[in-house]
Protein backbone atom coordinates (compact mmCIF):
# COMPACT_ATOMS: atom_id res chain seq x y z
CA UNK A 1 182.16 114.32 26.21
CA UNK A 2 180.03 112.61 23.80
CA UNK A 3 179.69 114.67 20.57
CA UNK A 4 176.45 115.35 18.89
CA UNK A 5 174.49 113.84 15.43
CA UNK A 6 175.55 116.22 12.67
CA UNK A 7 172.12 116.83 12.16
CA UNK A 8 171.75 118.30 15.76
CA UNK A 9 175.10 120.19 15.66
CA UNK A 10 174.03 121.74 12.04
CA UNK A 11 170.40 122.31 13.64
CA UNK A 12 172.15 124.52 16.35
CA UNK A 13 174.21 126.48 13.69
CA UNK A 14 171.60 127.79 12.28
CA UNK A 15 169.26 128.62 15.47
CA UNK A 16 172.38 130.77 16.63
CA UNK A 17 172.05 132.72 13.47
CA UNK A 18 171.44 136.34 13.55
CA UNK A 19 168.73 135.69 11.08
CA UNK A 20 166.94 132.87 12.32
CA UNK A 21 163.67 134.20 12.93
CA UNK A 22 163.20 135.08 9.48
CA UNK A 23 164.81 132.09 8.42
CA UNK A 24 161.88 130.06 10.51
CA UNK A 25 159.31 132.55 8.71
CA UNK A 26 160.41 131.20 5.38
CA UNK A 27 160.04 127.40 6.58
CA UNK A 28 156.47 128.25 7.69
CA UNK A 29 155.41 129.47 4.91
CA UNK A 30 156.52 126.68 3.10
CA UNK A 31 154.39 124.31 5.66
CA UNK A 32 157.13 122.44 6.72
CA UNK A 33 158.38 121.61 2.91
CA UNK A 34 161.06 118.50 3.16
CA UNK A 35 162.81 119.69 -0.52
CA UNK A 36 162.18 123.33 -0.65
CA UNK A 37 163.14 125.08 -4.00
CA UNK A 38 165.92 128.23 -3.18
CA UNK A 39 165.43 130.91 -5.20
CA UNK A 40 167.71 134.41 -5.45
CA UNK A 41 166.19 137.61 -7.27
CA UNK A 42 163.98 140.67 -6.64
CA UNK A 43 160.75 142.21 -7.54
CA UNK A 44 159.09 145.76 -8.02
CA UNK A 45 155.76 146.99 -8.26
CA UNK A 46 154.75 150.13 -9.53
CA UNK A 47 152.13 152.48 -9.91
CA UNK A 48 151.10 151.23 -13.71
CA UNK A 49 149.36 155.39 -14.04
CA UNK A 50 152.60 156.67 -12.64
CA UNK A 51 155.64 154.59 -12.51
CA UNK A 52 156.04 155.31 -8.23
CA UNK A 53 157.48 152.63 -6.80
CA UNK A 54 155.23 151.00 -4.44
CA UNK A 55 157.06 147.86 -2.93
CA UNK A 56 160.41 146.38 -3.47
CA UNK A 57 161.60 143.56 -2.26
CA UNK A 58 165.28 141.74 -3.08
CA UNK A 59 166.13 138.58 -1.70
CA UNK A 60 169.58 140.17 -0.63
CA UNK A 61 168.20 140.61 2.79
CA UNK A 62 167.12 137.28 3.31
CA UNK A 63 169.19 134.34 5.03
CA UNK A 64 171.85 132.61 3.06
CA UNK A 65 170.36 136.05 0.41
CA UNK A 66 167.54 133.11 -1.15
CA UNK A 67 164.05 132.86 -1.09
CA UNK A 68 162.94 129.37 -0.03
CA UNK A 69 159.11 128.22 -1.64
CA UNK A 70 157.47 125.04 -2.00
CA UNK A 71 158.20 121.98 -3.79
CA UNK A 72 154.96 121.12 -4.30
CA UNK A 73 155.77 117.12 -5.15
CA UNK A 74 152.44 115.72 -4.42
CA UNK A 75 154.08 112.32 -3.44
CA UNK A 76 153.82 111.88 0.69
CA UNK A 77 157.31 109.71 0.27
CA UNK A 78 159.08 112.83 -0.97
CA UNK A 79 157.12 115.29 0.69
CA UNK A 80 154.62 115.11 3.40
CA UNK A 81 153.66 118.35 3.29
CA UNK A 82 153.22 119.19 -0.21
CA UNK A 83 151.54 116.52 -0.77
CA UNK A 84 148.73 117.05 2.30
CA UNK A 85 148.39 120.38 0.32
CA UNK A 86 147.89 118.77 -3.23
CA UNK A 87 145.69 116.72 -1.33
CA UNK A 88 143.31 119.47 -0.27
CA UNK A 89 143.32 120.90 -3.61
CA UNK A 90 142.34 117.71 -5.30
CA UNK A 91 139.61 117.15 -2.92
CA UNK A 92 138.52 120.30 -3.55
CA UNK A 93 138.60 119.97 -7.28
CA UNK A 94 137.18 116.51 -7.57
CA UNK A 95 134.13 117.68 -5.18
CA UNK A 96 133.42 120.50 -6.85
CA UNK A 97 132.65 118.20 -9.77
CA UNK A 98 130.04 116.30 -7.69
CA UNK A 99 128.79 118.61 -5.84
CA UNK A 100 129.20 122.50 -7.37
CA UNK A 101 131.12 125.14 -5.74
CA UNK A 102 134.41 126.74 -7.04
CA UNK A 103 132.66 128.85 -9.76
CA UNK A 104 130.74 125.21 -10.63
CA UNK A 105 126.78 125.67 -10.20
CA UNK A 106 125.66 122.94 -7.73
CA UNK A 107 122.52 121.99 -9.65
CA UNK A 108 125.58 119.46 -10.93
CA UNK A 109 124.64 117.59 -8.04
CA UNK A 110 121.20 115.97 -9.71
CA UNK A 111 122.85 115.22 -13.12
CA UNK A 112 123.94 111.37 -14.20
CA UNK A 113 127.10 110.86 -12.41
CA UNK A 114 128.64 107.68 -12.56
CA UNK A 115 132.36 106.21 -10.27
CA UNK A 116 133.71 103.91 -12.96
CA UNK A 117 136.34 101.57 -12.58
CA UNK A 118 138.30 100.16 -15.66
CA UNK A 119 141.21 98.01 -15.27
CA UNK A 120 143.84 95.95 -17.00
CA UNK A 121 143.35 92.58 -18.90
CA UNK A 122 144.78 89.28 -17.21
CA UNK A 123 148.66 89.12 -18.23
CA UNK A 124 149.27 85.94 -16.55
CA UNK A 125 147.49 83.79 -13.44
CA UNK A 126 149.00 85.88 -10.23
CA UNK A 127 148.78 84.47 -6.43
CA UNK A 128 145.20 86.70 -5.45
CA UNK A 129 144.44 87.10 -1.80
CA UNK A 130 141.70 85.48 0.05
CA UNK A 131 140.19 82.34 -1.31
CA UNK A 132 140.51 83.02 -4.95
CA UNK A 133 143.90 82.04 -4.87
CA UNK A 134 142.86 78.35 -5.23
CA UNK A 135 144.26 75.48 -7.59
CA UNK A 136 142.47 74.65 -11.06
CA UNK A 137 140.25 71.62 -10.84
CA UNK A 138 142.83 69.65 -12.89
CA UNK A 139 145.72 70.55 -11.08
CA UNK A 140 149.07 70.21 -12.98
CA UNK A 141 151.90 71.98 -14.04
CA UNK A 142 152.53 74.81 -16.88
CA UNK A 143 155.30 74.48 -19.74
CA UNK A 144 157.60 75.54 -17.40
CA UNK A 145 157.09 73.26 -14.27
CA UNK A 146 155.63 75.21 -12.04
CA UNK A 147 152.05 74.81 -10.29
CA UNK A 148 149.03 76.22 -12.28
CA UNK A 149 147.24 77.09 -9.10
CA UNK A 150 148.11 77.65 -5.70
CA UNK A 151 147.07 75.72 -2.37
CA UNK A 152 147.83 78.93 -0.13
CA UNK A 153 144.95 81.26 1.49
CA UNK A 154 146.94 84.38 1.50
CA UNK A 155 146.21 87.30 3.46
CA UNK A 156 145.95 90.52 1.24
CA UNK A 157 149.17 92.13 3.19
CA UNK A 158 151.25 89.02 2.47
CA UNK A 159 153.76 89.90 -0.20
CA UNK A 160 153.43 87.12 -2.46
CA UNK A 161 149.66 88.33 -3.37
CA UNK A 162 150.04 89.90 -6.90
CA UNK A 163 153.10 88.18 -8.12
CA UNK A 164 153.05 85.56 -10.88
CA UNK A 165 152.33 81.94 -10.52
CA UNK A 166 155.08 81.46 -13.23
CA UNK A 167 157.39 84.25 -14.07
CA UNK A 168 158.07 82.93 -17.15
CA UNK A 169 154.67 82.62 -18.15
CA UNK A 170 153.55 86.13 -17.36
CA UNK A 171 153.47 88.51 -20.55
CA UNK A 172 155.62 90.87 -19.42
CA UNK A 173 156.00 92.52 -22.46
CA UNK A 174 151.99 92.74 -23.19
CA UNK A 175 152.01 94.13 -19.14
CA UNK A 176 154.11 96.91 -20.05
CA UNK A 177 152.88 98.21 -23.61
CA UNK A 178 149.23 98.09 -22.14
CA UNK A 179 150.62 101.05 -19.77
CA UNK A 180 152.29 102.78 -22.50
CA UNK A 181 148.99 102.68 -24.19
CA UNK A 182 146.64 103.40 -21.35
CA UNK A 183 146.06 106.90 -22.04
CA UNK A 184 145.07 106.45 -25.42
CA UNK A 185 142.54 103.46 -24.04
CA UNK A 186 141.29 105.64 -22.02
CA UNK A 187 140.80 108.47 -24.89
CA UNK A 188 139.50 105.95 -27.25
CA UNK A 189 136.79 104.97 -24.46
CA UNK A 190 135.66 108.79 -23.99
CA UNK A 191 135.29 109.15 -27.38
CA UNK A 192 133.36 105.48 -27.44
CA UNK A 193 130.94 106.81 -24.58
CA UNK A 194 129.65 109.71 -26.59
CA UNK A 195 129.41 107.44 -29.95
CA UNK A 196 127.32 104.74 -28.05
CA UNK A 197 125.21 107.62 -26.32
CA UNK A 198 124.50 109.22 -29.36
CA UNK A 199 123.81 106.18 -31.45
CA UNK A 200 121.18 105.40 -28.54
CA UNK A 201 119.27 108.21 -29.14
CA UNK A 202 119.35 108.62 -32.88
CA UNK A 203 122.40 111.02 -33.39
CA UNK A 204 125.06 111.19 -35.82
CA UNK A 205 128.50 111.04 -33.74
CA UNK A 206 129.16 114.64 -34.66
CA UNK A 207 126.18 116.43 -33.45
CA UNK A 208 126.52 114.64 -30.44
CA UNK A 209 128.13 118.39 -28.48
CA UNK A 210 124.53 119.89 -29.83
CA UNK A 211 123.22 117.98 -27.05
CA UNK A 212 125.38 116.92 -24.59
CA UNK A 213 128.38 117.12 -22.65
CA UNK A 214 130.41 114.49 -20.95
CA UNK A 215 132.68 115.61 -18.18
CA UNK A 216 135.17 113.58 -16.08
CA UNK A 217 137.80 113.23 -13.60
CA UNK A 218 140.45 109.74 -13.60
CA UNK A 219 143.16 109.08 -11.34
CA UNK A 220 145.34 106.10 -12.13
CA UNK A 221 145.90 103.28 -9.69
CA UNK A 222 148.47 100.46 -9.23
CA UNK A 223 147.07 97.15 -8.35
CA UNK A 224 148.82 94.59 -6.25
CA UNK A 225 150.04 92.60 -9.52
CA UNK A 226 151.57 96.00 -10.62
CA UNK A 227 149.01 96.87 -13.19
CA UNK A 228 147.17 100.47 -13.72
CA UNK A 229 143.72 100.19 -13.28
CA UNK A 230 141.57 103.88 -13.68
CA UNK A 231 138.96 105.28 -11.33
CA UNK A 232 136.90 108.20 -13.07
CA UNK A 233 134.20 110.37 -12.17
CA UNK A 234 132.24 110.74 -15.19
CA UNK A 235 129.23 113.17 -15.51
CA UNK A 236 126.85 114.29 -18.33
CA UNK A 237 125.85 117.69 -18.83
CA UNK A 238 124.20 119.99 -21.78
CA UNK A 239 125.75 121.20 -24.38
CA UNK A 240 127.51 124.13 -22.47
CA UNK A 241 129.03 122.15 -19.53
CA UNK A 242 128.20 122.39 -16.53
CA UNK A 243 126.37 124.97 -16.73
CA UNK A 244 123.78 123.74 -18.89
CA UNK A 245 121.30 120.98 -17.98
CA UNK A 246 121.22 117.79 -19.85
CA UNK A 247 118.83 116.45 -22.65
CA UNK A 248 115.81 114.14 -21.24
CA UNK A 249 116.98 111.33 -23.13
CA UNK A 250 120.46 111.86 -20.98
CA UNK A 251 119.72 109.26 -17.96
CA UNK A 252 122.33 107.46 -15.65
CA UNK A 253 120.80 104.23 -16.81
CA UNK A 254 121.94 105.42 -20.66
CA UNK A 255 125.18 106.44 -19.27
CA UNK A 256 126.07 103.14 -17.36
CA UNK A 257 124.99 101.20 -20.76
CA UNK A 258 127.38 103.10 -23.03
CA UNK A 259 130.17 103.02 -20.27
CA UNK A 260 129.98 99.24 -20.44
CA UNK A 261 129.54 98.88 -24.29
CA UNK A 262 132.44 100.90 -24.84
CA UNK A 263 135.20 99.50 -22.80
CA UNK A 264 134.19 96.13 -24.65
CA UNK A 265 134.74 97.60 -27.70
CA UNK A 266 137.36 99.62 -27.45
CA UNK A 267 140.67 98.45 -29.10
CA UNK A 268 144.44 100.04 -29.55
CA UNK A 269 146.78 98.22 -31.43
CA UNK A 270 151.18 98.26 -30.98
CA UNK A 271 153.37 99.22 -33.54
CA UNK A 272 154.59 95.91 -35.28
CA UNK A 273 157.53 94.33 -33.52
CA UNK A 274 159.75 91.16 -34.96
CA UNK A 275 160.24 90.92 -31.24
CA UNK A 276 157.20 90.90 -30.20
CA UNK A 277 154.16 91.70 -32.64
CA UNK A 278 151.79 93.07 -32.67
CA UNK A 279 149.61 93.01 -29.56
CA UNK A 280 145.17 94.35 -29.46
CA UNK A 281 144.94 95.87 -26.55
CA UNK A 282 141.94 96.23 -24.40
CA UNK A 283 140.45 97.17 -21.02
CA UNK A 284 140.14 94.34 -18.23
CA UNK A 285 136.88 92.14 -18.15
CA UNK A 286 135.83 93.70 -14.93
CA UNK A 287 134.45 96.63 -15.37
CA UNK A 288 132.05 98.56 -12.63
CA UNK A 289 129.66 101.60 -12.96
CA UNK A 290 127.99 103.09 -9.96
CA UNK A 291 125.89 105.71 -10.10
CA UNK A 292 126.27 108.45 -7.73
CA UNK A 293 122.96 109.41 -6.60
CA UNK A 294 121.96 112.23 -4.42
CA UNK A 295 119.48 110.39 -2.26
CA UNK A 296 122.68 108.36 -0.87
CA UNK A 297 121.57 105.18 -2.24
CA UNK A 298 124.95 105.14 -4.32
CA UNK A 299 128.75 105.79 -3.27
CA UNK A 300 129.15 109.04 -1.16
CA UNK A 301 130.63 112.59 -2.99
CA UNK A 302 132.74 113.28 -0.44
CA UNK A 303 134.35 109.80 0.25
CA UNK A 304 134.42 109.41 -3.60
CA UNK A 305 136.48 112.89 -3.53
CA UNK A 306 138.59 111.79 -0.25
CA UNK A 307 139.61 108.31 -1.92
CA UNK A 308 140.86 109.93 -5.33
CA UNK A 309 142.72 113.08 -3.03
CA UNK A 310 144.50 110.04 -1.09
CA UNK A 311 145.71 108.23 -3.82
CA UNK A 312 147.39 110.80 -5.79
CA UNK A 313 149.89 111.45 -2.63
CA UNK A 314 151.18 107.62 -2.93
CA UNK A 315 154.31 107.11 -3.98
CA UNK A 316 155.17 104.56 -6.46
CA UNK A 317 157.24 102.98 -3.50
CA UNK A 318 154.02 102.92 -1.42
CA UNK A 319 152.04 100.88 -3.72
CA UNK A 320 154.83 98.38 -4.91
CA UNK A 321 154.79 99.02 -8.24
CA UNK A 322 157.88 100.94 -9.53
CA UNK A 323 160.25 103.74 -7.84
CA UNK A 324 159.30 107.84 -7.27
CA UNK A 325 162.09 108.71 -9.16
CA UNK A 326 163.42 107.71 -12.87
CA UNK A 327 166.56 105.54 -14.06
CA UNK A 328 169.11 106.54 -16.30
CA UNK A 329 171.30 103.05 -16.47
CA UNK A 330 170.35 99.52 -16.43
CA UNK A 331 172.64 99.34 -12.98
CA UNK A 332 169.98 102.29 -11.45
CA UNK A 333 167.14 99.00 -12.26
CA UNK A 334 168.92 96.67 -10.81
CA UNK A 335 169.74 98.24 -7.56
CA UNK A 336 165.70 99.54 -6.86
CA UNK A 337 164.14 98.04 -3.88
CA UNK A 338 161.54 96.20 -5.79
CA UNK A 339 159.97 92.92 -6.04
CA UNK A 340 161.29 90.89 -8.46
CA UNK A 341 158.30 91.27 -10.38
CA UNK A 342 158.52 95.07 -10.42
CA UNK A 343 162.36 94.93 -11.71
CA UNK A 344 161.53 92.28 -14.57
CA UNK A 345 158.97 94.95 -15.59
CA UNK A 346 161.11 97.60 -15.42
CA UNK A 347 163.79 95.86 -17.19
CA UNK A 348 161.21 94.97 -20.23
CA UNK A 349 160.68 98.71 -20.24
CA UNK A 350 164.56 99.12 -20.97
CA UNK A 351 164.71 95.97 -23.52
CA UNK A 352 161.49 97.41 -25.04
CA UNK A 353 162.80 101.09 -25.33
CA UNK A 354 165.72 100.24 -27.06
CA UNK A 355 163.82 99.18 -30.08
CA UNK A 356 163.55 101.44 -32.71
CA UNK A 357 159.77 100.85 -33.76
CA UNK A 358 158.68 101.70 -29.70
CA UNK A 359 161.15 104.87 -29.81
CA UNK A 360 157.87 107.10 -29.44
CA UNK A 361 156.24 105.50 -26.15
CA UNK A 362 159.74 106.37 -24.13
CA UNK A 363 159.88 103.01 -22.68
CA UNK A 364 163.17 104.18 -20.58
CA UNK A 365 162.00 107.28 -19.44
CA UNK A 366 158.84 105.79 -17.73
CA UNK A 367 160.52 102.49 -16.46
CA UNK A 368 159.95 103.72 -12.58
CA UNK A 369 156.58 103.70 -13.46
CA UNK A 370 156.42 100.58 -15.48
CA UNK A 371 155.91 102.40 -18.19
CA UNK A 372 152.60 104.12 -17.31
CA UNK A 373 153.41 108.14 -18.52
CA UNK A 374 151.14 111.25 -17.96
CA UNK A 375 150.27 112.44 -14.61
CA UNK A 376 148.41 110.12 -12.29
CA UNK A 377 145.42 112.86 -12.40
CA UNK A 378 143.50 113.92 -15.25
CA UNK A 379 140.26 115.69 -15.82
CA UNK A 380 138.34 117.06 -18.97
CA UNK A 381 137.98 120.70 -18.88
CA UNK A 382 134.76 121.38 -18.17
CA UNK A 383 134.70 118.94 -15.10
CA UNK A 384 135.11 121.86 -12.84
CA UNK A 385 138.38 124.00 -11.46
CA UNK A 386 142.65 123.52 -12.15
CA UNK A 387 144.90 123.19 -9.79
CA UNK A 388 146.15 126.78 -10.84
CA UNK A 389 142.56 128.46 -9.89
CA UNK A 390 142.48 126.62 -6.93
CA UNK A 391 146.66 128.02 -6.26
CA UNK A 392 145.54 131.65 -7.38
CA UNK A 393 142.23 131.21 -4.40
CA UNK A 394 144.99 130.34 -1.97
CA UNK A 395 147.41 133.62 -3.03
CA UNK A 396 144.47 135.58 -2.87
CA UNK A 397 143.14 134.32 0.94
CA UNK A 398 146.97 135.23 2.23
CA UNK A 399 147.25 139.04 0.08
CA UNK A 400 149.04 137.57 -2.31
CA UNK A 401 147.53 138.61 -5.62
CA UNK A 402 148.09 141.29 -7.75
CA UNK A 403 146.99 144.78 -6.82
CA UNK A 404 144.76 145.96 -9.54
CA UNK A 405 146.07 149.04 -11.15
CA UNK A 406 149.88 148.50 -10.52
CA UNK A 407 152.77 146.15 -12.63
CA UNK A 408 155.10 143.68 -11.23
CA UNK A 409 158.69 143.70 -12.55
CA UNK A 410 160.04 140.06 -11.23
CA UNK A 411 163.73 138.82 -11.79
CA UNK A 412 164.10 135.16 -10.11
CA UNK A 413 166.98 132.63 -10.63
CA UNK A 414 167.12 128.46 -9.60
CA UNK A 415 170.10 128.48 -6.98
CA UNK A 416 169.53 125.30 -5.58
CA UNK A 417 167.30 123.02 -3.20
CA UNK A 418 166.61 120.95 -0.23
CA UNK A 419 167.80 121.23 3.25
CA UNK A 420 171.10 120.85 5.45
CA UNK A 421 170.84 117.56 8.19
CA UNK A 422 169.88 120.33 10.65
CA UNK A 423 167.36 122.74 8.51
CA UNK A 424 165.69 119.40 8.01
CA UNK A 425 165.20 118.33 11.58
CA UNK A 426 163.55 121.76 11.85
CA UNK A 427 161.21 121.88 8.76
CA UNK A 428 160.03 118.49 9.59
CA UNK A 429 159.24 119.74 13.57
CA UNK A 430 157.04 122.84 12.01
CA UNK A 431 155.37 120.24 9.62
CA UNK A 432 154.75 117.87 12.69
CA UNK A 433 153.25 120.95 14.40
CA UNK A 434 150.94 122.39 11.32
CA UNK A 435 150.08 118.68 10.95
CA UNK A 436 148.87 118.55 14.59
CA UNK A 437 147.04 122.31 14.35
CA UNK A 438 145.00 120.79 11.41
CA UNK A 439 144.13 117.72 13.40
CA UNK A 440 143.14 120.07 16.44
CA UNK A 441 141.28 122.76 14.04
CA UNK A 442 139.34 120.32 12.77
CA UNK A 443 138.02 119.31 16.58
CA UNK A 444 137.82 123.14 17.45
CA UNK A 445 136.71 124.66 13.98
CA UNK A 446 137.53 128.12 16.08
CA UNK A 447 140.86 127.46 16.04
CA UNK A 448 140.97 127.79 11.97
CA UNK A 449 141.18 132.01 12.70
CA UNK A 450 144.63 131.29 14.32
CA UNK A 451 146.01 128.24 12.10
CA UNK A 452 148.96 129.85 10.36
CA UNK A 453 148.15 129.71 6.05
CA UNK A 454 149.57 127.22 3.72
């Protein structure tokens, strides 16, 4: 008789289990999770008047006596359904900016808003898709030999389109110090915004928050050729935030100006290098502001929210441009499934962190991201809600907030995570299902009362 996948033995082990139902409970509440965290422990609340016990629970009971809960990786490549759920919430949180809601007034809705787009500076000539990838007018060949241009019409799925004309050429070095320093571009450009506003209308730099209030929301993208480029939702308010209306002088016209002026002018220079400088850094040449108006003559709030809630599920491995998980050796580098491109930039990020004078940027630490660091999501505080309000909302909707009046005494302890072959044939079936609910809810928006809570 022909024996059975491991998987589908292991998956029958654990539906004969005495404790399978619960077991299947515990996977549902995750939503499916493909690397749930396993935690062992108990908690107690009491009466905080009296000290009477009021619920007790100890995982003791449980199967395998652990507590499974979410892993809450918001990459789709490591985990579908986290990452549909960090999805939702930065949908949620991004729209709220636009358009009010979540404890945001929606009279945000008629302020200057503005989708900006900032992106790298040209490190080298790439192979571009569609007919810009076309040969100089002189023709010729660089220091190196190769072709200066390219005769090929590429199609943009073809996967030569973002790799260098010349390898050696490229400034690979430049490449991967402009994403150790894109965060502080991009903080240098905020604070350039509000100078250039207030220098429009006749204020000093510092009295600048008397007036006005600029708000936003960026999520970090990789382009083909493997370099960050930043989409942001930026929005002006008074004084207060979003609560607070803005000055007259505060138009979308006046935004868009200082948007452009300062990603000219904004400038971060390296630490010096004998090895290789010291490099000026800037934004990219192409720089767009749209304003985002509510007579839908601009981009719409909702697809504007849906396109920055998609992108923060890609993985690295999904866009080409580095791995989902970090490297520890030099042999980890050269073993990644990556472009050739991608692995010489990941290897600069080794060379590079070995110096002393870059010690502080943690070259090796972000090579599987090319050495881009900080989360791929970032907002000013005042744009609108966290991720943690928007967490606590979802508690509360299933009962799972704090009972006013009582104290929680909680003892938890890390005893492992992820699935066995079997467990995970299972989880990903009750994902597959939720997945399919949704899909069906949103047809029959009935069918929401029955949907089982994430």
């Amino acid at each position: 008789m022909r024996q059975l996948p491991e998987a589908d033995r292991d998956a029958l082990r654990i539906a004969q289990d005495p404790k399978f139902p619960r077991w299947l409970e515990q996977i549902t509440a995750t939503g499916g999770c493909s690397h749930p965290v396993h935690l062992c422990g108990a908690t107690t609340t009491l009466d905080a008047a009296t000290g009477e016990i009021l619920h007790h629970y100890d995982t003791r009971t449980e199967p395998g006596e652990r507590l499974s809960v979410r892993c809450r990786n918001r990459r789709a490549t490591v985990c579908a359904p986290c990452s549909r759920l960090h999805a939702g919430d930065t949908f949620h949180l991004v729209r709220a900016g636009l358009i009010g809601g979540k404890n945001v007034p929606a009279t945000v809705r008629n302020r200057p808003r503005l989708f900006v787009t900032l992106t790298a500076p040209s490190f080298g000539p790439v192979h571009r898709a569609g007919e810009l990838c076309r040969p100089r007018r002189d023709g010729g060949t660089c220091e190196h030999g190769r072709p200066v241009g390219c005769n090929a019409v590429h199609d943009p799925a073809e996967p030569d389109v973002g790799q260098p004309l010349c390898p050696d050429c490229y400034d690979y070095a430049a490449h991967v110090l402009w994403h150790a320093h894109a965060g502080k571009l991009w903080d240098r450009f905020v604070i350039g915004v509000r100078r250039q506003l207030a220098t429009a209308v006749g204020l000093t730099q510092s009295r600048f928050r008397d007036h006005a209030r600029l708000s936003f929301a960026r999520v970090a993208e990789y382009q083909r050729r493997a370099a960050v480029h930043v989409h942001a939702v930026v929005r002006l308010d008074g004084p207060a935030g979003p609560d607070d209306e803005p000055p007259a002088w505060g138009t979308a016209d006046r935004l868009i100006d200082a948007v452009r002026a300062s990603a000219r002018r904004v400038l971060v220079r390296t630490p010096y290098s004998r090895a290789v400088g010291e490099l000026a850094l800037r934004w990219g040449v192409q720089v767009d502001a749209r304003p985002l108006r509510v007579d839908g003559t601009g981009p719409d709030d909702d697809a504007v929210a849906a396109y920055v809630a998609k992108y923060v599920t890609k993985g690295a491995s999904e866009t080409g441009a580095g791995i989902d998980h970090k490297v520890t050796t030099w042999d980890d580098i050269e073993a990644a499934a990556v472009s050739d491109h991608v692995r010489t930039l990941m290897r600069t990020c080794w060379r590079l962190g070995g110096l002393p004078e870059y010690a502080p940027l943690h070259l090796r630490t972000w090579a599987h991201t090319l050495g881009y660091r900080g989360h791929i999501l970032t907002k000013s505080r005042a744009y609108s809600t966290t991720y943690a309000a928007l967490r606590a909302d979802r508690a509360e909707h299933v009962g799972l907030d704090t009972v006013p009046g009582t104290v929680t005494d909680a003892h938890w302890r890390y005893v492992g995570s992820g699935h066995t072959p079997g467990a995970a044939l299972i989880a990903a079936g009750i994902a597959d299902d939720l997945a399919r609910g949704r899909e069906l809810a949103r047809e029959d928006p009935g069918l929401w009362a029955v949907m089982p809570s994430e």
